[in-house]
C-alpha atoms as a PDB file:
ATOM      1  CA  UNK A   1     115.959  93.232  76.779  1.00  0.00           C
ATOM      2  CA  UNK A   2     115.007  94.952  80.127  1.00  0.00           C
ATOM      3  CA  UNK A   3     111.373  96.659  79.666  1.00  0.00           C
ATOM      4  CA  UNK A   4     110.445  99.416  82.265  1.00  0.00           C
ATOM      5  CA  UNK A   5     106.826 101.462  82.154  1.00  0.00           C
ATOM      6  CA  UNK A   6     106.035 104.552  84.011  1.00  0.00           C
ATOM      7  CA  UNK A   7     102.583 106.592  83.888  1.00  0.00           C
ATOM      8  CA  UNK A   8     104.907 109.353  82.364  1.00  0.00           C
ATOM      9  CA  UNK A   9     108.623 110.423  81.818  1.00  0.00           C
ATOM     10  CA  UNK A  10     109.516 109.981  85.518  1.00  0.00           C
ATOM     11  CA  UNK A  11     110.174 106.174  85.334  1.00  0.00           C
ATOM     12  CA  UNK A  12     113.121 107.430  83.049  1.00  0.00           C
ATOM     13  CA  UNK A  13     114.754 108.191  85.823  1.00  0.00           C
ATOM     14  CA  UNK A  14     115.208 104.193  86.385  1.00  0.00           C
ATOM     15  CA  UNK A  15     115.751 104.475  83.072  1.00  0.00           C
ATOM     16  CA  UNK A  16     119.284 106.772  83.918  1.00  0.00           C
ATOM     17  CA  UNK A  17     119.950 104.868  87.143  1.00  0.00           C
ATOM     18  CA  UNK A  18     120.347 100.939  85.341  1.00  0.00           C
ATOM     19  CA  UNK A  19     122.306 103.208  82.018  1.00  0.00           C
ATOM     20  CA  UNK A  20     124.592 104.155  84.553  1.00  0.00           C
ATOM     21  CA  UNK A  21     125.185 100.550  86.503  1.00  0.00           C
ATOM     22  CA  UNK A  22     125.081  98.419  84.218  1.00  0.00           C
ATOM     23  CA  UNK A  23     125.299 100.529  80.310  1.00  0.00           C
ATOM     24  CA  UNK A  24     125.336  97.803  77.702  1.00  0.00           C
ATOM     25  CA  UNK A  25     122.030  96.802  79.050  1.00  0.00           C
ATOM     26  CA  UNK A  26     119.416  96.672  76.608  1.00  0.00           C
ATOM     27  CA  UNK A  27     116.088  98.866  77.591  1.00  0.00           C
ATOM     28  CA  UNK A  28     112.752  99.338  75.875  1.00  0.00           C
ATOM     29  CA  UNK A  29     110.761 101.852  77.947  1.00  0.00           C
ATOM     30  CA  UNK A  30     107.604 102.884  77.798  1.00  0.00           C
ATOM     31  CA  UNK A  31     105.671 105.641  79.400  1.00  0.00           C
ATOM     32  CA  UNK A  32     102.078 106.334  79.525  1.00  0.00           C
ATOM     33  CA  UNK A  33     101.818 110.133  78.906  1.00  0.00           C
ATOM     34  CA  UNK A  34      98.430 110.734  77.334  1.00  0.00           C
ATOM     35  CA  UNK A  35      97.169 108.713  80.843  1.00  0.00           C
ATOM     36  CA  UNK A  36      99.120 110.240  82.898  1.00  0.00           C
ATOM     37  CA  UNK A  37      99.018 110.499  86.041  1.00  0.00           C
ATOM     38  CA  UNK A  38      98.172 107.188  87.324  1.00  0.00           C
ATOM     39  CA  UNK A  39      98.086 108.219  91.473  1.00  0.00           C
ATOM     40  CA  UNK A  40      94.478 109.803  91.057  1.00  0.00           C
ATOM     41  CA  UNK A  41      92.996 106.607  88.933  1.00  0.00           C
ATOM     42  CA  UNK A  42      91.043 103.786  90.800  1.00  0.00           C
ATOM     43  CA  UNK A  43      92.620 100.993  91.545  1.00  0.00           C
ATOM     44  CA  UNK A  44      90.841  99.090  88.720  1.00  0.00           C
ATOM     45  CA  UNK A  45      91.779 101.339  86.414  1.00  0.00           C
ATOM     46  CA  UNK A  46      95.309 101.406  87.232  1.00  0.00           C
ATOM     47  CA  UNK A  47      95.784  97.646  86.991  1.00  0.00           C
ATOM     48  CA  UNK A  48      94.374  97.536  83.520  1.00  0.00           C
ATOM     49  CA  UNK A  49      97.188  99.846  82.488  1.00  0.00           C
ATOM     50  CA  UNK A  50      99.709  98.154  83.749  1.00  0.00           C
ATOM     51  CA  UNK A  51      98.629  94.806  82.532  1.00  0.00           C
ATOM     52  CA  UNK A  52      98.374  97.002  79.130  1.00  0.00           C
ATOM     53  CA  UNK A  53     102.215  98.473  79.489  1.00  0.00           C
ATOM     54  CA  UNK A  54     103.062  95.164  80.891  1.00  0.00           C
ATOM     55  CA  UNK A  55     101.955  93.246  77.054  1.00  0.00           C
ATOM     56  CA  UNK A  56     103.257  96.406  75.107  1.00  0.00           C
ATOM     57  CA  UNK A  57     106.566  95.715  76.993  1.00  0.00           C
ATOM     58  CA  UNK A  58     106.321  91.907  76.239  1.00  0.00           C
ATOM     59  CA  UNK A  59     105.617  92.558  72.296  1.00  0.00           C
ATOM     60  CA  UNK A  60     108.899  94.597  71.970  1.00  0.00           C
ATOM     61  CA  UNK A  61     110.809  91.787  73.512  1.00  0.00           C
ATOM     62  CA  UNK A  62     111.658  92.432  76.965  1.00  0.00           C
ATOM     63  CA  UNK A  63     112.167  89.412  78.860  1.00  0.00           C
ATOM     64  CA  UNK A  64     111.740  90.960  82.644  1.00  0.00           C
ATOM     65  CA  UNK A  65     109.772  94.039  83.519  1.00  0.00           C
ATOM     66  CA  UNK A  66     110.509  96.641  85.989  1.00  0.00           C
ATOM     67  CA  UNK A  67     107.286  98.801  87.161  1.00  0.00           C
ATOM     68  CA  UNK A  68     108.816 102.029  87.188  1.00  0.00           C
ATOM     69  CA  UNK A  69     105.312 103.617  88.616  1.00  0.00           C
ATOM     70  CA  UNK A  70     104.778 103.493  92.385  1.00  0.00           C
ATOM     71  CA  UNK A  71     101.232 103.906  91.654  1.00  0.00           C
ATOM     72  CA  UNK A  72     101.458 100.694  89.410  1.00  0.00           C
ATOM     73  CA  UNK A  73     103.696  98.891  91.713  1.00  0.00           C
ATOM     74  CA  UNK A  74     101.330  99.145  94.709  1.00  0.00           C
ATOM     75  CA  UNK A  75      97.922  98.529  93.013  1.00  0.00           C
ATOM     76  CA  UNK A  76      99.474  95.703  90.513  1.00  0.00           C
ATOM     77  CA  UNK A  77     102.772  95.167  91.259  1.00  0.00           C
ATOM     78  CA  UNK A  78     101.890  91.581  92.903  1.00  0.00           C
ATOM     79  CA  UNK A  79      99.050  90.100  90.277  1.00  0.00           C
ATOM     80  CA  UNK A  80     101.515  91.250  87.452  1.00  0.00           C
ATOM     81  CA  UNK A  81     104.073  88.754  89.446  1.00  0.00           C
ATOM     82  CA  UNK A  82     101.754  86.260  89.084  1.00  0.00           C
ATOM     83  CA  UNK A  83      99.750  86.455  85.876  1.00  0.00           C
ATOM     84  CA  UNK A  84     103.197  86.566  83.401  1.00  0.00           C
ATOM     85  CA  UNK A  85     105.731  84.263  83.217  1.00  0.00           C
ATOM     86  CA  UNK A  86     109.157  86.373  83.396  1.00  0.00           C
ATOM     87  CA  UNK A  87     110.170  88.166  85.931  1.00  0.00           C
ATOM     88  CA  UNK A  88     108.840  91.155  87.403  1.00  0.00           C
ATOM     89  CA  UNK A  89     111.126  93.810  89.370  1.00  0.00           C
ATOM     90  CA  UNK A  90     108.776  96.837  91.452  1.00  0.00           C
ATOM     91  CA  UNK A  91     110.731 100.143  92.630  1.00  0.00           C
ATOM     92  CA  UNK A  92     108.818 100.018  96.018  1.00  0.00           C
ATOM     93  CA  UNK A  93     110.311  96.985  97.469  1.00  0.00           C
ATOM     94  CA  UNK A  94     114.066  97.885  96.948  1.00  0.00           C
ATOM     95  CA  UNK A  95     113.679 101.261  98.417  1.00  0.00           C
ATOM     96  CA  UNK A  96     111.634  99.637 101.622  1.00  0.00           C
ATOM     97  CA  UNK A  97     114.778  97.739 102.137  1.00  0.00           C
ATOM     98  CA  UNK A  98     117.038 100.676 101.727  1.00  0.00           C
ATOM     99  CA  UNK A  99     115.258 102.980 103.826  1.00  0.00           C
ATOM    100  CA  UNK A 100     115.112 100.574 106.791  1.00  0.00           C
ATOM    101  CA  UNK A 101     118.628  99.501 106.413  1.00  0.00           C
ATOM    102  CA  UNK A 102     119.519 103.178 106.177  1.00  0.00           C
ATOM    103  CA  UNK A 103     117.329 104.766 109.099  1.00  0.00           C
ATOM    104  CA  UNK A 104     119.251 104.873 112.665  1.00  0.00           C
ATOM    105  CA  UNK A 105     116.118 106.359 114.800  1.00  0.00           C
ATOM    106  CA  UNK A 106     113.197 103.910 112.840  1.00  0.00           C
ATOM    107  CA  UNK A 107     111.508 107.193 111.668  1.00  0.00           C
ATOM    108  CA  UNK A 108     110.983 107.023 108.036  1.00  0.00           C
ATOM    109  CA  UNK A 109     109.022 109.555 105.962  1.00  0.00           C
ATOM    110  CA  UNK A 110     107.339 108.414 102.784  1.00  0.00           C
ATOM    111  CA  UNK A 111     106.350 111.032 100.283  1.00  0.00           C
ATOM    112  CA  UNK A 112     103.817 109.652  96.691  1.00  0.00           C
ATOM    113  CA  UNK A 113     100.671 109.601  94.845  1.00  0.00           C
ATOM    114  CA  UNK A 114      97.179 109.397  96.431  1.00  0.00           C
ATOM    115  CA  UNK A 115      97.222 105.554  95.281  1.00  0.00           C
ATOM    116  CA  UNK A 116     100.194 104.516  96.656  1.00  0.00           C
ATOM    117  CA  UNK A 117      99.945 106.409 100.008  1.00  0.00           C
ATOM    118  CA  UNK A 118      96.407 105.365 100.463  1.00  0.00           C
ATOM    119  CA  UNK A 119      97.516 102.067  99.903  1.00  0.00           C
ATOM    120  CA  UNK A 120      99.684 101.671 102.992  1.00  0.00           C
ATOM    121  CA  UNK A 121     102.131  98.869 101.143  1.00  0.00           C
ATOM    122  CA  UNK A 122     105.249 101.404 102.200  1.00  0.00           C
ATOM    123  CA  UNK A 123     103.950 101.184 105.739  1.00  0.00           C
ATOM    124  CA  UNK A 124     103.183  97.075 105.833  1.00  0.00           C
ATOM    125  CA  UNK A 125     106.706  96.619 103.767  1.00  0.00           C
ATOM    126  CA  UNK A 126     108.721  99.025 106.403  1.00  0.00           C
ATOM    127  CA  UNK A 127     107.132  96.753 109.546  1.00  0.00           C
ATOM    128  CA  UNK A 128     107.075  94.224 108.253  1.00  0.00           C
ATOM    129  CA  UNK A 129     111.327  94.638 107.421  1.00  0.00           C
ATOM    130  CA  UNK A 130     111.555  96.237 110.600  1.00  0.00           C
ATOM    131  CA  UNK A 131     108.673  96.353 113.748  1.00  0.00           C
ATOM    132  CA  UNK A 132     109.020 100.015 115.645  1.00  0.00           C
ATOM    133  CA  UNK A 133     109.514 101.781 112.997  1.00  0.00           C
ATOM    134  CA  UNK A 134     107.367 104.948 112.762  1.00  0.00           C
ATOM    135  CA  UNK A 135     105.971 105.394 109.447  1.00  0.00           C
ATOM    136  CA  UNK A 136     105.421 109.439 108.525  1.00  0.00           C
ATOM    137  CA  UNK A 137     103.111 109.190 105.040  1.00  0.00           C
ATOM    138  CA  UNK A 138     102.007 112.199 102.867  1.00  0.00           C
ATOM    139  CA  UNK A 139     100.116 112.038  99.686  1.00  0.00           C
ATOM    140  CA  UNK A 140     101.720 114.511  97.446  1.00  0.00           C
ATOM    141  CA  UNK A 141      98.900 114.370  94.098  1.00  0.00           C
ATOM    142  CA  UNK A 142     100.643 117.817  92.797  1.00  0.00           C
ATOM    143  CA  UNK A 143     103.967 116.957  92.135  1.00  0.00           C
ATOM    144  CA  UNK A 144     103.683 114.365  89.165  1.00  0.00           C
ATOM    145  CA  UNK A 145     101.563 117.196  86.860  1.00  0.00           C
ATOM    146  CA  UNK A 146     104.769 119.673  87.955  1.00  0.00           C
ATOM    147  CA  UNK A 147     107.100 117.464  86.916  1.00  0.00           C
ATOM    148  CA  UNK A 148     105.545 116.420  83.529  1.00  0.00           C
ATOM    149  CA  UNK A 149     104.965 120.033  83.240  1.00  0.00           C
ATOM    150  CA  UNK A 150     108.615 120.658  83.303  1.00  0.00           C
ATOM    151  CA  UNK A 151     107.800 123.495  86.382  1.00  0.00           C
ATOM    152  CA  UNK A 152     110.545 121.725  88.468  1.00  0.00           C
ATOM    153  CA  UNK A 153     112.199 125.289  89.131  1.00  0.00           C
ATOM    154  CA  UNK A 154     108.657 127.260  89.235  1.00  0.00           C
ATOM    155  CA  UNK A 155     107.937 129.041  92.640  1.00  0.00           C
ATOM    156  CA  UNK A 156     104.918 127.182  92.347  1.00  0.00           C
ATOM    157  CA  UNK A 157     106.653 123.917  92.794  1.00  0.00           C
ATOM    158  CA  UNK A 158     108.830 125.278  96.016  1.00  0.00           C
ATOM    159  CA  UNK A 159     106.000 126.220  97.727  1.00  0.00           C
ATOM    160  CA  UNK A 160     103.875 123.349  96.946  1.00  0.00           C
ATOM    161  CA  UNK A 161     106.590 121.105  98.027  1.00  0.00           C
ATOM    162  CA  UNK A 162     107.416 122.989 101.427  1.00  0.00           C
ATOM    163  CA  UNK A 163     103.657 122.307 102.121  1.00  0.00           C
ATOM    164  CA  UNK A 164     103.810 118.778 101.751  1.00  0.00           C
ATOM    165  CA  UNK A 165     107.001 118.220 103.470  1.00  0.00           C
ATOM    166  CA  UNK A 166     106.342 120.536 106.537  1.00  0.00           C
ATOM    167  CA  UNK A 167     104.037 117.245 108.550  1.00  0.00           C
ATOM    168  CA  UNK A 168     107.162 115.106 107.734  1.00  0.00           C
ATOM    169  CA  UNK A 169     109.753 117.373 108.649  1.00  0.00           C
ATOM    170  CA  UNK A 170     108.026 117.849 112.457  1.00  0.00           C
ATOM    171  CA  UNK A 171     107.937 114.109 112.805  1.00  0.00           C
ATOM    172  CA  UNK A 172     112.191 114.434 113.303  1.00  0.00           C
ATOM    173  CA  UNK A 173     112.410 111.445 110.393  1.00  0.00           C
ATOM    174  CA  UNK A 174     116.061 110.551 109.437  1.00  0.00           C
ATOM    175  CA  UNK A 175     115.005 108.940 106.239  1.00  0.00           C
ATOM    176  CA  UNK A 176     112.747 109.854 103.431  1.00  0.00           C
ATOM    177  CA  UNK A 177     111.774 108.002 100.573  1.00  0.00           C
ATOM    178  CA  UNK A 178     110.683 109.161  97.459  1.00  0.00           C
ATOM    179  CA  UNK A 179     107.681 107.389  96.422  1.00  0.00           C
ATOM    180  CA  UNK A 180     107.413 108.279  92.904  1.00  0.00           C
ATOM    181  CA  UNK A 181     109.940 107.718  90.034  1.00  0.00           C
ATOM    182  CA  UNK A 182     109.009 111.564  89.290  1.00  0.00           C
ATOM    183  CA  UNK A 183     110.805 112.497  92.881  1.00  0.00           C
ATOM    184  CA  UNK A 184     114.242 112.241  91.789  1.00  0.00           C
ATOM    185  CA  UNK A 185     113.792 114.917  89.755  1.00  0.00           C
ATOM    186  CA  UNK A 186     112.815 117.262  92.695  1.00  0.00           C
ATOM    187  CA  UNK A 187     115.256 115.954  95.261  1.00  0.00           C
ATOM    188  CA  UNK A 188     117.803 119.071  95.217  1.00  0.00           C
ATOM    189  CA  UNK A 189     114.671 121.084  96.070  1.00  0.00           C
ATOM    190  CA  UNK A 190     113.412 118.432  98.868  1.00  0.00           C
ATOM    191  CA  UNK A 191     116.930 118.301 100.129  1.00  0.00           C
ATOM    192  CA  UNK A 192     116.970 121.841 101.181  1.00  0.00           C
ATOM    193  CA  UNK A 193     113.909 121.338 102.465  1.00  0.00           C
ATOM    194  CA  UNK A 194     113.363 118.408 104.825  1.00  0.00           C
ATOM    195  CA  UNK A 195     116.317 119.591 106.688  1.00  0.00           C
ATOM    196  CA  UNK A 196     120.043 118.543 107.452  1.00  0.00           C
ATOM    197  CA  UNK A 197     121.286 115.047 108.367  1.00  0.00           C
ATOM    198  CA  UNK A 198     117.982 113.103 106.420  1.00  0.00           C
ATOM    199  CA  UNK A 199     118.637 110.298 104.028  1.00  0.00           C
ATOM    200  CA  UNK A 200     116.640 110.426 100.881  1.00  0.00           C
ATOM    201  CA  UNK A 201     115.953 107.209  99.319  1.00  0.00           C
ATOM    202  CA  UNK A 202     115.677 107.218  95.579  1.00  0.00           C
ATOM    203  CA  UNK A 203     113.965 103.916  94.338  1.00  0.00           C
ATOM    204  CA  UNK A 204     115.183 104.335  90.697  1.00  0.00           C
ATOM    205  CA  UNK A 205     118.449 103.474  92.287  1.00  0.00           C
ATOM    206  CA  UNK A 206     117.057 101.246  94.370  1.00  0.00           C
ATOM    207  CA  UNK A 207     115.687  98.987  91.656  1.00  0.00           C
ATOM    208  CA  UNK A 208     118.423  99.746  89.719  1.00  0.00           C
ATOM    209  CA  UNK A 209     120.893  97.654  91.847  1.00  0.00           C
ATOM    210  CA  UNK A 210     118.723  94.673  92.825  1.00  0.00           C
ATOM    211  CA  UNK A 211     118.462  94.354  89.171  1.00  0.00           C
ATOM    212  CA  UNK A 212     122.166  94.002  89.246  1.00  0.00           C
ATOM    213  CA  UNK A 213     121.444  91.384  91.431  1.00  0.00           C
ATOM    214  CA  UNK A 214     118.967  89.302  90.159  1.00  0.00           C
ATOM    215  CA  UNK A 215     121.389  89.428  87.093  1.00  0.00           C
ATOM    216  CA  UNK A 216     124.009  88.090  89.079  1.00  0.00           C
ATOM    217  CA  UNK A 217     121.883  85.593  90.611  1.00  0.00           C
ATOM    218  CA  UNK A 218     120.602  84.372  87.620  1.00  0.00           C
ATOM    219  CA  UNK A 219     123.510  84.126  84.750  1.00  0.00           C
ATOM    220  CA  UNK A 220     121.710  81.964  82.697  1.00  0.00           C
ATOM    221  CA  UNK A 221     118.806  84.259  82.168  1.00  0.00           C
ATOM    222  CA  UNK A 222     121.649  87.399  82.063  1.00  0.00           C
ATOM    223  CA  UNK A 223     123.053  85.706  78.982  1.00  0.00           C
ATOM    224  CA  UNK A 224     119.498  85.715  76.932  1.00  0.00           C
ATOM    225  CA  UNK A 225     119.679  89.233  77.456  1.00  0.00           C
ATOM    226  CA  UNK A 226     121.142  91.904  74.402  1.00  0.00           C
ATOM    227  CA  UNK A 227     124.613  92.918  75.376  1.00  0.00           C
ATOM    228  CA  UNK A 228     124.398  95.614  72.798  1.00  0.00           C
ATOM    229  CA  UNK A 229     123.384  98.999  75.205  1.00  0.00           C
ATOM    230  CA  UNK A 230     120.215  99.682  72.470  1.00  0.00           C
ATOM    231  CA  UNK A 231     117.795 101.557  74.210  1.00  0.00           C
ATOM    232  CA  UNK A 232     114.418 102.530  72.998  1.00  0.00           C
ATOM    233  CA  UNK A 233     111.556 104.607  74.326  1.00  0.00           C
ATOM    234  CA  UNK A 234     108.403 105.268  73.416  1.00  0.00           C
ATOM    235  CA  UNK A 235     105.324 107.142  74.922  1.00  0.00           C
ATOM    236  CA  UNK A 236     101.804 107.128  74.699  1.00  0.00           C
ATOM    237  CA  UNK A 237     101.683 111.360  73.743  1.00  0.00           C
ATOM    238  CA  UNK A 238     104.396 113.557  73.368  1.00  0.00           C
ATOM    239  CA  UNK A 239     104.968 117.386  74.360  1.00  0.00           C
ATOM    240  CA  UNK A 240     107.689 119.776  74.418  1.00  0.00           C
ATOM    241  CA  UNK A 241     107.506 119.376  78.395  1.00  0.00           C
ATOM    242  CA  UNK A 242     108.266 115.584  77.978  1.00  0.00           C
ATOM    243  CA  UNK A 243     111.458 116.352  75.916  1.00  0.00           C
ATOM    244  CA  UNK A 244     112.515 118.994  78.303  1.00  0.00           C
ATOM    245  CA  UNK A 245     112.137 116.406  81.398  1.00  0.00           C
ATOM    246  CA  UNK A 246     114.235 113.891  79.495  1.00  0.00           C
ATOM    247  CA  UNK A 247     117.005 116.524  78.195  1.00  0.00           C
ATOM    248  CA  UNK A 248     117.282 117.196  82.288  1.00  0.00           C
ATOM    249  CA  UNK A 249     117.384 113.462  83.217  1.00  0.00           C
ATOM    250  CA  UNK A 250     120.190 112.138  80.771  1.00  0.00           C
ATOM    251  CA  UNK A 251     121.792 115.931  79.548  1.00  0.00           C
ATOM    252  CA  UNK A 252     121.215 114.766  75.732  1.00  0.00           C
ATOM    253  CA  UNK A 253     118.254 114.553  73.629  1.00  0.00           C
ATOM    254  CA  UNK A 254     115.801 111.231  73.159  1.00  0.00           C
ATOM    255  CA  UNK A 255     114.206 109.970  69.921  1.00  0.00           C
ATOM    256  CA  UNK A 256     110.665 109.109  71.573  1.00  0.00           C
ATOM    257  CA  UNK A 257     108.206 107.242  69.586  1.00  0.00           C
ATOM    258  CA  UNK A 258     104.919 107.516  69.580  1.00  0.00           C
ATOM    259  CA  UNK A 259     102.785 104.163  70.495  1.00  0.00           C
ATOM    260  CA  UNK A 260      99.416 103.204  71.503  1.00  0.00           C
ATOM    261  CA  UNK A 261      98.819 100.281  74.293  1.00  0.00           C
ATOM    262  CA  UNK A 262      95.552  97.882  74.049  1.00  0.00           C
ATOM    263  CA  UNK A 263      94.069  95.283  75.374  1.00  0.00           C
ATOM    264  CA  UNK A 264      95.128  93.321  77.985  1.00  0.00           C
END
């Protein structure tokens, strides 16, 4: 079993992108609503949740973890690597790799949470792939509460979201990638508005196929896994806004249940 955490409903959206890849994949999710969101938490704090999700995961039976939260991945992402002993899959990595791969001019525009902006890993990871590249960063704190909201279509959200894009779109990037699993959700809306001709990177993707990978890679650890498709998905707190969000990510209803995490 495949276990993937989010601070909230976005890291369903990785979620949807391994379904569709690879769908007899078996998935326990779980996603941290009552803390949500995790991109205005210290650092410390943020690690103890994910080391938290992280044994939740690990007590359900998933045998490799995917950190579905940019927030998580760049505060944690690393010491989670190294404290348990299975593997551990991050969404920022795979989308680094995309986005330089993708990007023709070396102008990339990165778009997250406070934490994950503030902690420059998508600029190190993107020179550190590729030196020249101009890095174009903007903290976007607003969007995750929208999109766990459910106010994806709100005016509120379209003019929030021209705001934030407006310093990116002057840079002339060719790339953009969405730093937050909650993204996806908005990217018809940031399509029309970064402008014509700009890649946008999704990381639930992203992660999604260098999961494929690894699995490849590794058949011996592919056949411990549950060829059976059984997915299961539970949350920390539960609204009507989270089962909107996930009726609008996989078009059919989920049967979320309700857990607690501790420790850790």
């Amino acid at each position: 079993m495949i276990g993937v955490f989010d601070s909230g409903v976005g890291g369903l959206t990785v979620v949807r992108a391994l379904e569709q890849l690879m769908p007899s994949l078996s998935l326990v999710y779980f996603g941290d609503v009552a803390r949500t969101p995790y991109g205005s938490k210290s650092s410390e704090t943020i690690l103890r949740y994910s080391r938290q999700n992280t044994e939740f995961l690990l007590e359900q039976g998933a045998k490799l973890i995917i950190v579905g939260c940019n927030s998580a991945a760049s505060v944690a992402g690393h010491l989670l690597q190294e404290e348990y002993n299975v593997p551990v899959l991050e969404v920022i990595t795979p989308a680094v790799d995309l986005a330089v791969e993708s990007s023709k001019t070396g102008r990339i525009g990165v778009i997250g949470t406070r934490a994950t902006i503030s902690s420059h890993i998508y600029d190190e990871k993107i020179h550190h792939r590729r030196s020249g590249c101009k890095v174009i960063s903007e903290p976007c704190p607003l969007l995750v509460p929208l999109v766990e909201e459910g106010w994806m279509a709100k005016k509120e959200t379209k003019t929030i979201l021209k705001k934030y894009l407006h310093p990116i779109k002057m840079q002339s990037v060719d790339t953009l990638v969405l730093g937050c699993t909650h993204y996806p959700l908005l990217k018809p809306l940031i399509a029309s508005r970064i402008g014509k001709g700009v890649r946008i990177i999704d990381s639930s993707i992203a992660v999604a196929n260098v999961l494929a990978e690894y699995l490849a890679a590794h058949p011996d650890f592919a056949a411990t896994l549950r060829p059976d498709g059984e997915k299961q998905y539970f949350v920390s707190d539960t609204t009507d806004a989270v089962q909107s969000v996930a009726r609008d990510i996989f078009n059919r209803d989920i049967d979320f249940k309700l857990a607690k995490v501790t420790g850790a």
